[in-house]
PDB file of N, CA and C in Angstrom:
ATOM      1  N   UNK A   1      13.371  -7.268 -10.660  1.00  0.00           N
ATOM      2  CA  UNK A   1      13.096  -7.525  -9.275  1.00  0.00           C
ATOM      3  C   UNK A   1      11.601  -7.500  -9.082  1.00  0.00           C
ATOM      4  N   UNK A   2      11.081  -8.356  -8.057  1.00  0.00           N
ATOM      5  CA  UNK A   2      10.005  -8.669  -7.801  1.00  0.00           C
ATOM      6  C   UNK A   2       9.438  -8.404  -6.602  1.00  0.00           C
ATOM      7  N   UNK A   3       7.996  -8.267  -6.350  1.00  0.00           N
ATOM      8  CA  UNK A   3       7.364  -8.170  -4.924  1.00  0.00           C
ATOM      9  C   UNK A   3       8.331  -7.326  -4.369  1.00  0.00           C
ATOM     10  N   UNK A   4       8.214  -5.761  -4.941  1.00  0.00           N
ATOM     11  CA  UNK A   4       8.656  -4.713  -4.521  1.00  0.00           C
ATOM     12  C   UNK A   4       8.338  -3.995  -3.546  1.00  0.00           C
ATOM     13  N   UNK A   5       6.591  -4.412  -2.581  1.00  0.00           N
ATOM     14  CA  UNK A   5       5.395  -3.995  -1.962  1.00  0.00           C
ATOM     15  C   UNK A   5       5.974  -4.510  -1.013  1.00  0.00           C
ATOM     16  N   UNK A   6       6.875  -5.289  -0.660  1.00  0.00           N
ATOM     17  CA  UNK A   6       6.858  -5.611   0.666  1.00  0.00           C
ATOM     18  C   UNK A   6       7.499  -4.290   1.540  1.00  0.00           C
ATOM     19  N   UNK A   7       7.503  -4.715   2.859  1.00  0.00           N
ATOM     20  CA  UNK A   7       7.694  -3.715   4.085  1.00  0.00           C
ATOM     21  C   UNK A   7       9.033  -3.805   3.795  1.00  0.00           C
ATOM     22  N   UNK A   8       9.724  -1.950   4.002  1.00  0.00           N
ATOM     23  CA  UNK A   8      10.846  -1.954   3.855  1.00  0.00           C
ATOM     24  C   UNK A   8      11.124  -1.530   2.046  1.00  0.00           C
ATOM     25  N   UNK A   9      10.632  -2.180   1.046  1.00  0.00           N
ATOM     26  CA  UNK A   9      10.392  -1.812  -0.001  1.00  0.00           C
ATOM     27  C   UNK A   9      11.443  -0.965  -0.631  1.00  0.00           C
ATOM     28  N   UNK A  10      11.842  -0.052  -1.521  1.00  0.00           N
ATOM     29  CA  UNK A  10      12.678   0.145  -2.435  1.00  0.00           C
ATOM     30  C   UNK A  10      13.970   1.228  -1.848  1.00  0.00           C
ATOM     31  N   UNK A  11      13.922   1.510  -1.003  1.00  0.00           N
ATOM     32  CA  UNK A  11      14.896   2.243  -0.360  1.00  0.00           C
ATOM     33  C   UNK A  11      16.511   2.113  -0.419  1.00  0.00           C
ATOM     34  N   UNK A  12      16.278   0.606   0.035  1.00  0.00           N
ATOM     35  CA  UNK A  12      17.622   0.172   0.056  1.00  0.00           C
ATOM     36  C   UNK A  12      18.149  -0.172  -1.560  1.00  0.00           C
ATOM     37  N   UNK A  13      17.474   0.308  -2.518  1.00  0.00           N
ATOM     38  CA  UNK A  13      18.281   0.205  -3.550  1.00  0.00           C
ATOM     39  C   UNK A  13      18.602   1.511  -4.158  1.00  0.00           C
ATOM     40  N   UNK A  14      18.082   2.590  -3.635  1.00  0.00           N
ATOM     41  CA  UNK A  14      18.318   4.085  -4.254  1.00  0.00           C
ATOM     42  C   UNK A  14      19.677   4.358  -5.222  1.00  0.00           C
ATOM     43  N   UNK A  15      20.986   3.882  -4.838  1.00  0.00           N
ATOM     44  CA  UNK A  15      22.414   4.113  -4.673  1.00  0.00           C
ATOM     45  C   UNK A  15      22.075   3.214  -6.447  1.00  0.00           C
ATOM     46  N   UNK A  16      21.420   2.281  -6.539  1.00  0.00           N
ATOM     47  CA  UNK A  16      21.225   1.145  -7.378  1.00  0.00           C
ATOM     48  C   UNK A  16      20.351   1.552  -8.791  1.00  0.00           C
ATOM     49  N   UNK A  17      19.564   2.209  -7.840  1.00  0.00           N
ATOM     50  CA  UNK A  17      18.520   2.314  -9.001  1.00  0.00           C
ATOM     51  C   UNK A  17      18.610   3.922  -9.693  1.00  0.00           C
ATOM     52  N   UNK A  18      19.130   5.236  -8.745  1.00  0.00           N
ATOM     53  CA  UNK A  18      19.017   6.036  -9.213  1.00  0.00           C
ATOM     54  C   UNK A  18      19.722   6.484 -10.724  1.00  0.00           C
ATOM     55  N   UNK A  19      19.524   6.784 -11.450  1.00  0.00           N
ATOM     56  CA  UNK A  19      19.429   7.360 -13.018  1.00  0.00           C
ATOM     57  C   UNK A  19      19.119   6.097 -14.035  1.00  0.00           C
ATOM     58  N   UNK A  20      18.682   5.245 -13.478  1.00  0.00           N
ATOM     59  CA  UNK A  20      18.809   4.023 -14.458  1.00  0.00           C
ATOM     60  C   UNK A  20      16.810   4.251 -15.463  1.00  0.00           C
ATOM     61  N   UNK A  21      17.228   3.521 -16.476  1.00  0.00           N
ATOM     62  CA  UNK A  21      16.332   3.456 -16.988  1.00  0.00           C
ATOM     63  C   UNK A  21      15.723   1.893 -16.255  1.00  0.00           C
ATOM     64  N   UNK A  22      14.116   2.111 -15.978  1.00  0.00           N
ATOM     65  CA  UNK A  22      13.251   1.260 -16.213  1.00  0.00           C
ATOM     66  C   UNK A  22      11.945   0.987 -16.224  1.00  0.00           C
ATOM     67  N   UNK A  23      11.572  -0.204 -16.432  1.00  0.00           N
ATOM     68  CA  UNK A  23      10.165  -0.296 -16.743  1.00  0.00           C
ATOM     69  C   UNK A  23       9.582  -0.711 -15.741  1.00  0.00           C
ATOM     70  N   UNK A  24       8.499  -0.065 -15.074  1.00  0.00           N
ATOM     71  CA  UNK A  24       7.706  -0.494 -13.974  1.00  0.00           C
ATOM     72  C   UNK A  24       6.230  -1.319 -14.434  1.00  0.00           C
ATOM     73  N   UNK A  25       6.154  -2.192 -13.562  1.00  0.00           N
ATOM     74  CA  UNK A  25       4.459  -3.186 -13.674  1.00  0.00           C
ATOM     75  C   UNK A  25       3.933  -2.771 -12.639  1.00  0.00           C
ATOM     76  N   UNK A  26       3.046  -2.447 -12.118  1.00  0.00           N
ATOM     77  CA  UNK A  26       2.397  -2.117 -11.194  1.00  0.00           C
ATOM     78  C   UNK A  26       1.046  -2.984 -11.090  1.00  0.00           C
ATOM     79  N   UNK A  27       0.541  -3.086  -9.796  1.00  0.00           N
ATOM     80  CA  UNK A  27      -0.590  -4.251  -9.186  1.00  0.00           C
ATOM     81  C   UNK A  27      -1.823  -4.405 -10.469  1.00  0.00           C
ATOM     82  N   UNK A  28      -2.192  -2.810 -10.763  1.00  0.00           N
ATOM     83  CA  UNK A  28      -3.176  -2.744 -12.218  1.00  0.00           C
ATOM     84  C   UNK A  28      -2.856  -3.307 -13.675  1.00  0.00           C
ATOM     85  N   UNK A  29      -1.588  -3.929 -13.721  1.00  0.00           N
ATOM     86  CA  UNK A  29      -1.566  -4.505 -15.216  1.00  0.00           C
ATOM     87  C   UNK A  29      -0.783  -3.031 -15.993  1.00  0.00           C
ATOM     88  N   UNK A  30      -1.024  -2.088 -15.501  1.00  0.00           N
ATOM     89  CA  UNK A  30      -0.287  -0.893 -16.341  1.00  0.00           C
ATOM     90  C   UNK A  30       1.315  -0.854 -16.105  1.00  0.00           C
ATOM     91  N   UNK A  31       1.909  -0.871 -17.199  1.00  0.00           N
ATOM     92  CA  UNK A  31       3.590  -0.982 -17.209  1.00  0.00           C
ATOM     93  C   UNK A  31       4.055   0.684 -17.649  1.00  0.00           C
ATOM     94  N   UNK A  32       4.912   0.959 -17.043  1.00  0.00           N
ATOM     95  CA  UNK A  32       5.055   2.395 -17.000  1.00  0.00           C
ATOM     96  C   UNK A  32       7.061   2.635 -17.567  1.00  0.00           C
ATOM     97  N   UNK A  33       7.643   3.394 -18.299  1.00  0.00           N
ATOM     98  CA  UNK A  33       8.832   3.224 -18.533  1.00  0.00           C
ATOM     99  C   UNK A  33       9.227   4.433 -18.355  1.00  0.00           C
ATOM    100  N   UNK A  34      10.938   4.890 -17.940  1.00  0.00           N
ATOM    101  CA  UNK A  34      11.164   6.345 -17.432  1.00  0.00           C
ATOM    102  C   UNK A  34      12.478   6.127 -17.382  1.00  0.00           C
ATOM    103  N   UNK A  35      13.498   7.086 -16.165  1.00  0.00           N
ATOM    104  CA  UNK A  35      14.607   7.100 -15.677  1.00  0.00           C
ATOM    105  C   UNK A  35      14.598   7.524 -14.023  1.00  0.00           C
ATOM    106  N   UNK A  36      15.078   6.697 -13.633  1.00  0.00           N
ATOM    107  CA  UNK A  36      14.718   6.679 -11.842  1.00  0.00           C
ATOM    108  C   UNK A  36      15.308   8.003 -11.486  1.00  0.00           C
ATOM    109  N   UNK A  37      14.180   8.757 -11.328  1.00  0.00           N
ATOM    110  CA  UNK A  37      15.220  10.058 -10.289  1.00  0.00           C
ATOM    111  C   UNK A  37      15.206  10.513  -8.848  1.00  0.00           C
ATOM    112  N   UNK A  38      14.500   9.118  -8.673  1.00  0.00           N
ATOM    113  CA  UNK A  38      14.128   9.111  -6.697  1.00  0.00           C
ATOM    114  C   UNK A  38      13.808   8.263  -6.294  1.00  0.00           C
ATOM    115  N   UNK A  39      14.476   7.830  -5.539  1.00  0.00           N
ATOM    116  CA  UNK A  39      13.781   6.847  -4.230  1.00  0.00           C
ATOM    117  C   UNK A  39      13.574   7.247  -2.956  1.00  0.00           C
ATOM    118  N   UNK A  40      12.696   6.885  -2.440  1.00  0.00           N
ATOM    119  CA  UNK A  40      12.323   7.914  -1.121  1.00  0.00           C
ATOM    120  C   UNK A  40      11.752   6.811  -0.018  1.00  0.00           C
ATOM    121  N   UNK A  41      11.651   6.918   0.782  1.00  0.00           N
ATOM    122  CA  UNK A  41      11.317   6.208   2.046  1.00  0.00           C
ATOM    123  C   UNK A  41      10.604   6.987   2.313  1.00  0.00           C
ATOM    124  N   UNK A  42       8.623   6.700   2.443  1.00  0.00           N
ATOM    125  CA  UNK A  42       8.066   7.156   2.680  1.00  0.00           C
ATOM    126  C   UNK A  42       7.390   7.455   4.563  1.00  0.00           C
ATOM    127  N   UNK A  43       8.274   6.881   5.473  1.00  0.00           N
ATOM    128  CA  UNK A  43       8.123   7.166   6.458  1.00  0.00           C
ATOM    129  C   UNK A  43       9.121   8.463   6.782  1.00  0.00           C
ATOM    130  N   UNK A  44      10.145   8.772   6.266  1.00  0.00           N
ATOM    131  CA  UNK A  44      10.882   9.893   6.199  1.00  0.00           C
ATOM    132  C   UNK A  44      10.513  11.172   5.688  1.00  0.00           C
ATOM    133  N   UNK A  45       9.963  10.936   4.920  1.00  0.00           N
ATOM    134  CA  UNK A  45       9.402  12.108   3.417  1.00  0.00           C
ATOM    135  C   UNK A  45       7.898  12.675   3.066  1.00  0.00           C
ATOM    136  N   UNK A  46       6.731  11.590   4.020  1.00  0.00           N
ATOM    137  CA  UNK A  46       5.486  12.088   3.190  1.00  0.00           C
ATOM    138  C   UNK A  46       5.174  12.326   4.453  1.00  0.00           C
ATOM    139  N   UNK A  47       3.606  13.217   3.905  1.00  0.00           N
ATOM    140  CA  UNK A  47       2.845  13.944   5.219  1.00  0.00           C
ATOM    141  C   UNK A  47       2.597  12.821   6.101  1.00  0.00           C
ATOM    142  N   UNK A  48       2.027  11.341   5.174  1.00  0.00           N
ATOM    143  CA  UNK A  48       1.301  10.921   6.652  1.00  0.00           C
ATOM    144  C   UNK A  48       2.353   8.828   5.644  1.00  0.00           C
ATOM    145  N   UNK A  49       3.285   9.251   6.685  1.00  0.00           N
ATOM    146  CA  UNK A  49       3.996   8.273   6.631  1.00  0.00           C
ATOM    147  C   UNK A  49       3.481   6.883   6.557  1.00  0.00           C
ATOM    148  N   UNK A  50       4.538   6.064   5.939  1.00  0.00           N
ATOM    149  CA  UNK A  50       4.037   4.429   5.803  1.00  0.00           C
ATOM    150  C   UNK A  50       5.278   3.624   5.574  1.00  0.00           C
ATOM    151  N   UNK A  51       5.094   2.474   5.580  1.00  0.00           N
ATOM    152  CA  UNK A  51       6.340   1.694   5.589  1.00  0.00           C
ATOM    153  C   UNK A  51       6.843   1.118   4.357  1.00  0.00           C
ATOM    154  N   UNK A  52       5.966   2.035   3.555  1.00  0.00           N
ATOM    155  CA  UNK A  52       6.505   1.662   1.969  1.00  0.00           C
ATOM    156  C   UNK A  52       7.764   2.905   1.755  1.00  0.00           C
ATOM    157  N   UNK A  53       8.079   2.913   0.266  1.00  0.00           N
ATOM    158  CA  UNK A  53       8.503   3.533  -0.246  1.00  0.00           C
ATOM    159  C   UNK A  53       7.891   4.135  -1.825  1.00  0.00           C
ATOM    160  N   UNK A  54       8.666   4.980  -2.294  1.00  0.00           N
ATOM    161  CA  UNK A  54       8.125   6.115  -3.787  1.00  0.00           C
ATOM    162  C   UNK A  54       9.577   5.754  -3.930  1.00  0.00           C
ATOM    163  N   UNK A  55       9.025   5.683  -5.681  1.00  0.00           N
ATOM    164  CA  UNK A  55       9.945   5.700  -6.613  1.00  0.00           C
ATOM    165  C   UNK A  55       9.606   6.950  -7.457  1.00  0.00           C
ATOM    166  N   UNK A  56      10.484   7.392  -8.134  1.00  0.00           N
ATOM    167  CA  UNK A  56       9.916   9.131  -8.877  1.00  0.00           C
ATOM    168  C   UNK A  56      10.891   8.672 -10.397  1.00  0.00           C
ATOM    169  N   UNK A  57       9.874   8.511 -11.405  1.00  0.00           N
ATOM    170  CA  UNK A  57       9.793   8.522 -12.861  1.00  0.00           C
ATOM    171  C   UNK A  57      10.401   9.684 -13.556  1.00  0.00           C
ATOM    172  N   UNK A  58      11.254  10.100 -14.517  1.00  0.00           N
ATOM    173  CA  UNK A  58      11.030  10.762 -15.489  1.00  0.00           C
ATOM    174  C   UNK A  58      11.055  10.288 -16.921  1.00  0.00           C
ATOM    175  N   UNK A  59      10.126  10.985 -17.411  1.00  0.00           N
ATOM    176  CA  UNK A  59      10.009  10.462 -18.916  1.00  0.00           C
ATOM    177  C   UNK A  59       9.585  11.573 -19.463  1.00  0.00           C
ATOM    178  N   UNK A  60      10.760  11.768 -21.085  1.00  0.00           N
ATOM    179  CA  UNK A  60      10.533  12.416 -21.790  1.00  0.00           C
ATOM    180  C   UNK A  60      11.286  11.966 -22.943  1.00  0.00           C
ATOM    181  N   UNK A  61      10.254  12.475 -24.251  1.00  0.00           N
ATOM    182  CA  UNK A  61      11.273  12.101 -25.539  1.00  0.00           C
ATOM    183  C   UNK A  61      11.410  13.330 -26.408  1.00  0.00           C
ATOM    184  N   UNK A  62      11.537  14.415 -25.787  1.00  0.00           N
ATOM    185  CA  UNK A  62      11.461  15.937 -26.740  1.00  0.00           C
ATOM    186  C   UNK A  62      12.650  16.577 -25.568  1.00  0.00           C
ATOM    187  N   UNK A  63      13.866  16.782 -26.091  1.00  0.00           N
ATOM    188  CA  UNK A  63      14.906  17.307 -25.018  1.00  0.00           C
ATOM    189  C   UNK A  63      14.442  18.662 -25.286  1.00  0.00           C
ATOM    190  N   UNK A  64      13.608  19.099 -26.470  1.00  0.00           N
ATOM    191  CA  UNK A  64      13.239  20.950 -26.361  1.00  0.00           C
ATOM    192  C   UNK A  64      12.077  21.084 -25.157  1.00  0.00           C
ATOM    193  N   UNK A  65      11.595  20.478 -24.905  1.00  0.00           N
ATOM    194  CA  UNK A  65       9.952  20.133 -24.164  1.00  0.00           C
ATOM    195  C   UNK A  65      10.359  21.351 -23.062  1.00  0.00           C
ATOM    196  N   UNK A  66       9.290  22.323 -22.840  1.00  0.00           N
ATOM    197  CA  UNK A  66       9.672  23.529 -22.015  1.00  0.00           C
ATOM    198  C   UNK A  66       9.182  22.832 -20.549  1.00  0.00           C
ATOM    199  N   UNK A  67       9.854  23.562 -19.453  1.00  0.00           N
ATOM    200  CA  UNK A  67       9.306  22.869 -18.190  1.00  0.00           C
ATOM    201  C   UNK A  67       7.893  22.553 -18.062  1.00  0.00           C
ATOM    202  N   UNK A  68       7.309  23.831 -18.443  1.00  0.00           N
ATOM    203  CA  UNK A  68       5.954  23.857 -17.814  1.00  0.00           C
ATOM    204  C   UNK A  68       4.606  22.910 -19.106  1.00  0.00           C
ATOM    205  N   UNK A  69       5.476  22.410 -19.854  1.00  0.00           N
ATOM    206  CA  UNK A  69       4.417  21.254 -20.350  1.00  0.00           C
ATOM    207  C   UNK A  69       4.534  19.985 -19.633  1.00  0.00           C
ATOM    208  N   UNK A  70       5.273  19.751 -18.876  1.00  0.00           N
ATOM    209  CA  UNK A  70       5.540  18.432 -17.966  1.00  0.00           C
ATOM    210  C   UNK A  70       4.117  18.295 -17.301  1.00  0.00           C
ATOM    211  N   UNK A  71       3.982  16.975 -17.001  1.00  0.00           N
ATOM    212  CA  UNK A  71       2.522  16.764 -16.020  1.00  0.00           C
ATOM    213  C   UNK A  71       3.380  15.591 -15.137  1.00  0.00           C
ATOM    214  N   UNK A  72       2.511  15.841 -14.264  1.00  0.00           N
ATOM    215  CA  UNK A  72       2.657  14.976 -12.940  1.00  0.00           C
ATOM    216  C   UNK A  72       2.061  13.313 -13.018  1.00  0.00           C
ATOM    217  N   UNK A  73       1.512  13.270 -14.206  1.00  0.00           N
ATOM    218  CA  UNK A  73       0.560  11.863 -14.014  1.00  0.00           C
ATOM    219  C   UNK A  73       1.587  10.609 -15.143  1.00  0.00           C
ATOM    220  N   UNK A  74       1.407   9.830 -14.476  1.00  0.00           N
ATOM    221  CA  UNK A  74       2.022   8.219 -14.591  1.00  0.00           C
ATOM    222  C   UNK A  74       1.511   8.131 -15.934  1.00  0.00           C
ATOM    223  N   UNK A  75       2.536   7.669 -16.903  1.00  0.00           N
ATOM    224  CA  UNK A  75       2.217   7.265 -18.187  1.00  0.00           C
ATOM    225  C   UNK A  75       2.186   8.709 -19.298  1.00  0.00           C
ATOM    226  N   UNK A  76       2.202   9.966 -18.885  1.00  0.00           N
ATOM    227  CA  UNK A  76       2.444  11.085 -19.801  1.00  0.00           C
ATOM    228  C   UNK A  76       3.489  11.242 -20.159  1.00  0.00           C
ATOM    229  N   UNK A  77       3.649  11.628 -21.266  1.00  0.00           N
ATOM    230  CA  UNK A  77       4.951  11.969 -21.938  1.00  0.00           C
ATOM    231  C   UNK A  77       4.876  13.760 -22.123  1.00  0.00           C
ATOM    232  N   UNK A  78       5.720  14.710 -21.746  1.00  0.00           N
ATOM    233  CA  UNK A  78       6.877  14.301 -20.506  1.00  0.00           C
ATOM    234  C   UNK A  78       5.853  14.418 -19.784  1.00  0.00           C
ATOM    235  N   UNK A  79       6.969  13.719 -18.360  1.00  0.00           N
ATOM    236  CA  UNK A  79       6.287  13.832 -17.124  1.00  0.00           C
ATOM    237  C   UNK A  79       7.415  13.333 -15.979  1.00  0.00           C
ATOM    238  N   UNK A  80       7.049  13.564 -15.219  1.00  0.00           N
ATOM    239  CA  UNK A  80       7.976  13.654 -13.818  1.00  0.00           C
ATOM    240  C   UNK A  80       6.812  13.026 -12.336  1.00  0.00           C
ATOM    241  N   UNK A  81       6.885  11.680 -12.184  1.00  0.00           N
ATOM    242  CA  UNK A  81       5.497  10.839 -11.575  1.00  0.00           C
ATOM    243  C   UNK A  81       6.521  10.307 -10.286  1.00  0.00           C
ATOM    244  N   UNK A  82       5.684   9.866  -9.802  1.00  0.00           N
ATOM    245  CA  UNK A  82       6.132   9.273  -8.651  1.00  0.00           C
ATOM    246  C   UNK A  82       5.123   7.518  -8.288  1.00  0.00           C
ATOM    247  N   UNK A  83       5.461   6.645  -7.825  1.00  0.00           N
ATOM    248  CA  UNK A  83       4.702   5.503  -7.471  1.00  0.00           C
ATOM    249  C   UNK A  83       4.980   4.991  -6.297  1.00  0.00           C
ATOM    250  N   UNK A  84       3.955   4.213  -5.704  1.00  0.00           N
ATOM    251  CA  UNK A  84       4.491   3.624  -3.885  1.00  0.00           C
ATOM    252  C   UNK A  84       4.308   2.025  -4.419  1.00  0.00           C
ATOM    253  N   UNK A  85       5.672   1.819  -3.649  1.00  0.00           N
ATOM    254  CA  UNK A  85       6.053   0.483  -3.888  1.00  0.00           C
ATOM    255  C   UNK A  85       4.773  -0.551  -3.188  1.00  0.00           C
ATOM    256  N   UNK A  86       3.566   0.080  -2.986  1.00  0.00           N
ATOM    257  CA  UNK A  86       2.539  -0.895  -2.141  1.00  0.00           C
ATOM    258  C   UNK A  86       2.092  -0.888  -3.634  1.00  0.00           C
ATOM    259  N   UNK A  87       2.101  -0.291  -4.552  1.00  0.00           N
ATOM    260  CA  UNK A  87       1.236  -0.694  -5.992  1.00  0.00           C
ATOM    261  C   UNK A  87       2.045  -1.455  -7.073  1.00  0.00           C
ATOM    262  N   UNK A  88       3.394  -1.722  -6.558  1.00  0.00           N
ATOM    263  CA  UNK A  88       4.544  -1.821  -7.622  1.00  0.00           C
ATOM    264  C   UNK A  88       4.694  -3.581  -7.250  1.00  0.00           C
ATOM    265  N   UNK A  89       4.586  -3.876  -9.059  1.00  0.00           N
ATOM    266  CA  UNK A  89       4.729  -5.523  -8.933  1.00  0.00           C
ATOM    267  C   UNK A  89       6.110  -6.142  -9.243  1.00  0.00           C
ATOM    268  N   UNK A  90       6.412  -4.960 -10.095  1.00  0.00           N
ATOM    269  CA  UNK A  90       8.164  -5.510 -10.820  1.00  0.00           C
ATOM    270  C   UNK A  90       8.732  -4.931 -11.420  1.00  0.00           C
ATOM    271  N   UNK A  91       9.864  -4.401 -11.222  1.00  0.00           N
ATOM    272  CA  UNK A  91      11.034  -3.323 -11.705  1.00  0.00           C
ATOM    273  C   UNK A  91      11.892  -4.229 -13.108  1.00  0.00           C
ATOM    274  N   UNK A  92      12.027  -4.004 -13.752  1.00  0.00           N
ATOM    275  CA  UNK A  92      12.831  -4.087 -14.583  1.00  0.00           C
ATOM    276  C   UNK A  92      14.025  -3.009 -15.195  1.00  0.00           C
ATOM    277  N   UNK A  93      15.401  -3.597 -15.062  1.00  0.00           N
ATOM    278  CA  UNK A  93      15.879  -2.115 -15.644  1.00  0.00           C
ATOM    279  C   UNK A  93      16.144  -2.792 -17.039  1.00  0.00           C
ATOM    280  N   UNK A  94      16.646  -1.695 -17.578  1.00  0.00           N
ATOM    281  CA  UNK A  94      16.551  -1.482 -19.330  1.00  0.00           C
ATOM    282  C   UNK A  94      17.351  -0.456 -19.761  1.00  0.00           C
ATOM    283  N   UNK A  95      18.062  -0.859 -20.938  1.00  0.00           N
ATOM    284  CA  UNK A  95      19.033   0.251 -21.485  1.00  0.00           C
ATOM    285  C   UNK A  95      18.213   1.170 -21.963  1.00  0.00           C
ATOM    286  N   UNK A  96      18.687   2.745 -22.047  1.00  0.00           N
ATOM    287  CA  UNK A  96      18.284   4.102 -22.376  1.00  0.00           C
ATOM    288  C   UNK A  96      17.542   3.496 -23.530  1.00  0.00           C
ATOM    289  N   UNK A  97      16.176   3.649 -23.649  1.00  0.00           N
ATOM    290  CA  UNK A  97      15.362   3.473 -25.088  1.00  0.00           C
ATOM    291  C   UNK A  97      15.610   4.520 -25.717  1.00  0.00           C
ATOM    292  N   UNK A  98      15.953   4.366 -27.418  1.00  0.00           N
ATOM    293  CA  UNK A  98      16.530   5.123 -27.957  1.00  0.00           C
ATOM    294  C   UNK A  98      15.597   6.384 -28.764  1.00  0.00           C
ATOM    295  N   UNK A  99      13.975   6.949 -28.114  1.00  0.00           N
ATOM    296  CA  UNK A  99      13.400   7.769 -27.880  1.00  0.00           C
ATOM    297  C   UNK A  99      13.300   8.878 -26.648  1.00  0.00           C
ATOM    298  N   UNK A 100      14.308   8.229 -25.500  1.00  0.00           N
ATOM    299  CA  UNK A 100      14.168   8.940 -24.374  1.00  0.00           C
ATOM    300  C   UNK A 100      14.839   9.638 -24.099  1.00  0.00           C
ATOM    301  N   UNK A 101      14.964  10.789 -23.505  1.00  0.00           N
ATOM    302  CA  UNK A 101      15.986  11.928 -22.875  1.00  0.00           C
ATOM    303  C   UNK A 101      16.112  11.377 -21.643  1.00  0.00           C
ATOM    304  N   UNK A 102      17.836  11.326 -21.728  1.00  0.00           N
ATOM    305  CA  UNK A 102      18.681  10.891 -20.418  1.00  0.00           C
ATOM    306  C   UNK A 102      18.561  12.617 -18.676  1.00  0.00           C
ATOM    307  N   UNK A 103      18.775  12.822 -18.279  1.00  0.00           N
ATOM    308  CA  UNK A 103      18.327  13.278 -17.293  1.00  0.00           C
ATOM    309  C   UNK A 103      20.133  14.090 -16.863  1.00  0.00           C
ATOM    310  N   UNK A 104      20.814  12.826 -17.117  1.00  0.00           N
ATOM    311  CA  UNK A 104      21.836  13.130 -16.738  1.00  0.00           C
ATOM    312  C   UNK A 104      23.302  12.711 -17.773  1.00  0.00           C
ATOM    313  N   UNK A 105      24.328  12.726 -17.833  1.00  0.00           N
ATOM    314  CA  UNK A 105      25.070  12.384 -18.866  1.00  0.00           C
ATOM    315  C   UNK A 105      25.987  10.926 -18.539  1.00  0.00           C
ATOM    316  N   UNK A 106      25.416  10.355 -17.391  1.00  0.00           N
ATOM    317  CA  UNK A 106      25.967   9.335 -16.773  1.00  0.00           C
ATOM    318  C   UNK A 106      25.312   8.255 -17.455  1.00  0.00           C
TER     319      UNK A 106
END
């Protein structure tokens, strides 16, 4: 899916997208890969609301990996990130890459 930035933006696919594996492109050329564990409507959810939406990443390929080595930043392995669909160029989903820890058993 494409031109994810528009108004209104990823919300209405939460039900769709949540636990799935995929690969995000974003406006910078950087492609980012994970398992969807949020979609959020950011006029509902953030301090200073907008008419986009956040998508929330996890990625990890060490199922021992203790919580507290996780980082918050886009592209770390592990990590637990978030992105606003005003930077997001194109979703792709993708079967479980066979380095990644599933999140859930679904």
């Amino acid at each position: 899916m494409s031109g994810s930035g528009a108004a209104g933006g990823l919300q209405t696919l939460d039900d769709g997208l949540q636990w799935k594996f995929v690969t995000v492109e974003v406006s910078s050329g950087q492609v980012y890969s994970g398992q969807v564990v949020g979609v959020y409507n950011e006029a509902k959810f953030m301090w200073t609301p907008t008419k986009h939406s956040t998508i929330v990443l996890f990625t990890c390929t060490n199922q021992d990996t203790a919580l507290g080595e996780f980082s918050v930043l886009a592209g770390q392995d592990p990590a637990i990130f978030s992105l606003s669909s005003v930077n997001i160029k194109s979703i792709t989903l993708v079967g479980q890459p066979a380095n990644m820890v599933s999140t859930s058993s679904t």
